[in-house]
C-alpha atoms as a PDB file:
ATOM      1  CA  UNK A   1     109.778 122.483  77.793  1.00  0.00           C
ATOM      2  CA  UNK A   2     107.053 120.303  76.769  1.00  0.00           C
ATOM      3  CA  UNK A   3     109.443 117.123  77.528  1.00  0.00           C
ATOM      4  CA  UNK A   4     110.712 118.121  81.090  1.00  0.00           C
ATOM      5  CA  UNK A   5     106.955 118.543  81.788  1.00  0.00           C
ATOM      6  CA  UNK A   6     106.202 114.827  81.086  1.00  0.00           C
ATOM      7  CA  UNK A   7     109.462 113.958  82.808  1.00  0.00           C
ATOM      8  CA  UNK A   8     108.118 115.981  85.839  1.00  0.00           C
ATOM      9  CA  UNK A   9     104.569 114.236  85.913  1.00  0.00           C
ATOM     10  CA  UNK A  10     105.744 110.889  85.272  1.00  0.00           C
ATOM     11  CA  UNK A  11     107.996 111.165  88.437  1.00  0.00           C
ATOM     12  CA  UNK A  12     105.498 112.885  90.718  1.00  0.00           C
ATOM     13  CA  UNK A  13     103.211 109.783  89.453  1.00  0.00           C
ATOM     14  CA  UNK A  14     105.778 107.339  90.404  1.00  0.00           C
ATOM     15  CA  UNK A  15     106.335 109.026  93.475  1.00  0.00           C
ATOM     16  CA  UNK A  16     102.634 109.161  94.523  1.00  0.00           C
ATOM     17  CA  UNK A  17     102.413 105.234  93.726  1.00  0.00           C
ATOM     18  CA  UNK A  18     105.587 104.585  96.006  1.00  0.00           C
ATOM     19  CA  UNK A  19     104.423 106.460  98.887  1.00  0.00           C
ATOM     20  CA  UNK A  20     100.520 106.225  99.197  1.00  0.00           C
ATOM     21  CA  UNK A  21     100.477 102.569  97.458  1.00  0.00           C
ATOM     22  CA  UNK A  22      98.306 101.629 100.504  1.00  0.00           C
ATOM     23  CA  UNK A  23      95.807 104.940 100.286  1.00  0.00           C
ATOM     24  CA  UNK A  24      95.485 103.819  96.986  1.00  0.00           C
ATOM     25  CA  UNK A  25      94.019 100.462  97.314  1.00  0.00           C
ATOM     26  CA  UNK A  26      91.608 101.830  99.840  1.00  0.00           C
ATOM     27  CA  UNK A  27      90.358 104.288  97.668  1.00  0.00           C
ATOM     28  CA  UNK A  28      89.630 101.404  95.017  1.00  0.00           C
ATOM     29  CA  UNK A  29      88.154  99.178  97.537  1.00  0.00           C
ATOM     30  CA  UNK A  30      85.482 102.000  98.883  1.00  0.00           C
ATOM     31  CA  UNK A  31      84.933 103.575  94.898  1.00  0.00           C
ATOM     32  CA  UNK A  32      81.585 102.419  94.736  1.00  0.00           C
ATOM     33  CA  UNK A  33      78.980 102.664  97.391  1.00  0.00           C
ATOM     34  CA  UNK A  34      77.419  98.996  98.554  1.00  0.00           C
ATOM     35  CA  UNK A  35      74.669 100.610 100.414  1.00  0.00           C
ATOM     36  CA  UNK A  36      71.242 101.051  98.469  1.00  0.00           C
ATOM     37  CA  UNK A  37      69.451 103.937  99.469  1.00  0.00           C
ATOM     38  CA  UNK A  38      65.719 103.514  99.172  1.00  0.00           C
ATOM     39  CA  UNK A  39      63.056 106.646  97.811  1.00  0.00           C
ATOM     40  CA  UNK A  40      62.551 107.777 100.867  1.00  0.00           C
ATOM     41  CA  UNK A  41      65.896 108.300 102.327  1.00  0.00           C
ATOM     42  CA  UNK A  42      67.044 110.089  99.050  1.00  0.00           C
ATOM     43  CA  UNK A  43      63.809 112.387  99.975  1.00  0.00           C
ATOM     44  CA  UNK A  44      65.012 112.842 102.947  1.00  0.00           C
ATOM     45  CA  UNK A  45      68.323 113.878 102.430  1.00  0.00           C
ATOM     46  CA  UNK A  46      67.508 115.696  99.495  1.00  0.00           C
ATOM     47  CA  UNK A  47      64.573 117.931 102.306  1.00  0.00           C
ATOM     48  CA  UNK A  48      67.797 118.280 104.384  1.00  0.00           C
ATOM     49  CA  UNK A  49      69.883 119.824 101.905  1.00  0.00           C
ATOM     50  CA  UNK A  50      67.199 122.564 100.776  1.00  0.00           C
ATOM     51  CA  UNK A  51      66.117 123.001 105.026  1.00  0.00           C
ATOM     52  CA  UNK A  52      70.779 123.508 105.636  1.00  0.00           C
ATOM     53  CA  UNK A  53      70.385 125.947 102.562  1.00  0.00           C
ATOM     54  CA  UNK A  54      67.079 127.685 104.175  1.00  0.00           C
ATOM     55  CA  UNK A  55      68.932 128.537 107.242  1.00  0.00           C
ATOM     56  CA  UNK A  56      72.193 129.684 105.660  1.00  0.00           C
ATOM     57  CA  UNK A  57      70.530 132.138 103.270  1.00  0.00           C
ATOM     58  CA  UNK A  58      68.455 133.239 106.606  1.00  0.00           C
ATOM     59  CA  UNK A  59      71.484 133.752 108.638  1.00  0.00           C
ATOM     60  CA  UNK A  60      73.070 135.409 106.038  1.00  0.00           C
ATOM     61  CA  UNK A  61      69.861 137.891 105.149  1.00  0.00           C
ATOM     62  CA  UNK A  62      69.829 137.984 109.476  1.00  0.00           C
ATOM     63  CA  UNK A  63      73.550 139.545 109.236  1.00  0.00           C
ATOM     64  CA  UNK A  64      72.812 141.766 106.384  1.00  0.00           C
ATOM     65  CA  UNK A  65      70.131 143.171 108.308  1.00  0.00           C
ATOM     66  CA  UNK A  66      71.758 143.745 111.605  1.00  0.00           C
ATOM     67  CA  UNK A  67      75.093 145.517 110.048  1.00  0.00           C
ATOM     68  CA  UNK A  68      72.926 147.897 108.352  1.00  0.00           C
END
């Protein structure tokens, strides 16, 4: 069992090579990021994520609220 398993994986792996050989090489060409961020855009973005969950826990609490 443990053999056609292996046999299975290494074709869907060849498979997946043939057919998205292009996909691929994009995704190892973007990997790593070449923009820096500075402080205050990491701020920023880290304010935006906590203000995005603020209103989804207050539309959620909103909806509670109104069905009951």
């Amino acid at each position: 069992m443990v053999k056609n398993t292996n046999i299975i994986k290494k074709q869907l792996k060849d498979f997946y090579e043939q057919h998205f050989e292009r996909i691929i090489e994009i995704n190892e060409k973007y990997s790593k990021p070449r923009i820096e961020m500075s402080p205050a855009v990491k701020l920023s973005l880290v304010a935006l994520r906590f203000y995005l969950l603020f209103l989804v826990v207050l539309l959620v609490y909103k909806f509670t609220t109104l069905i009951h």
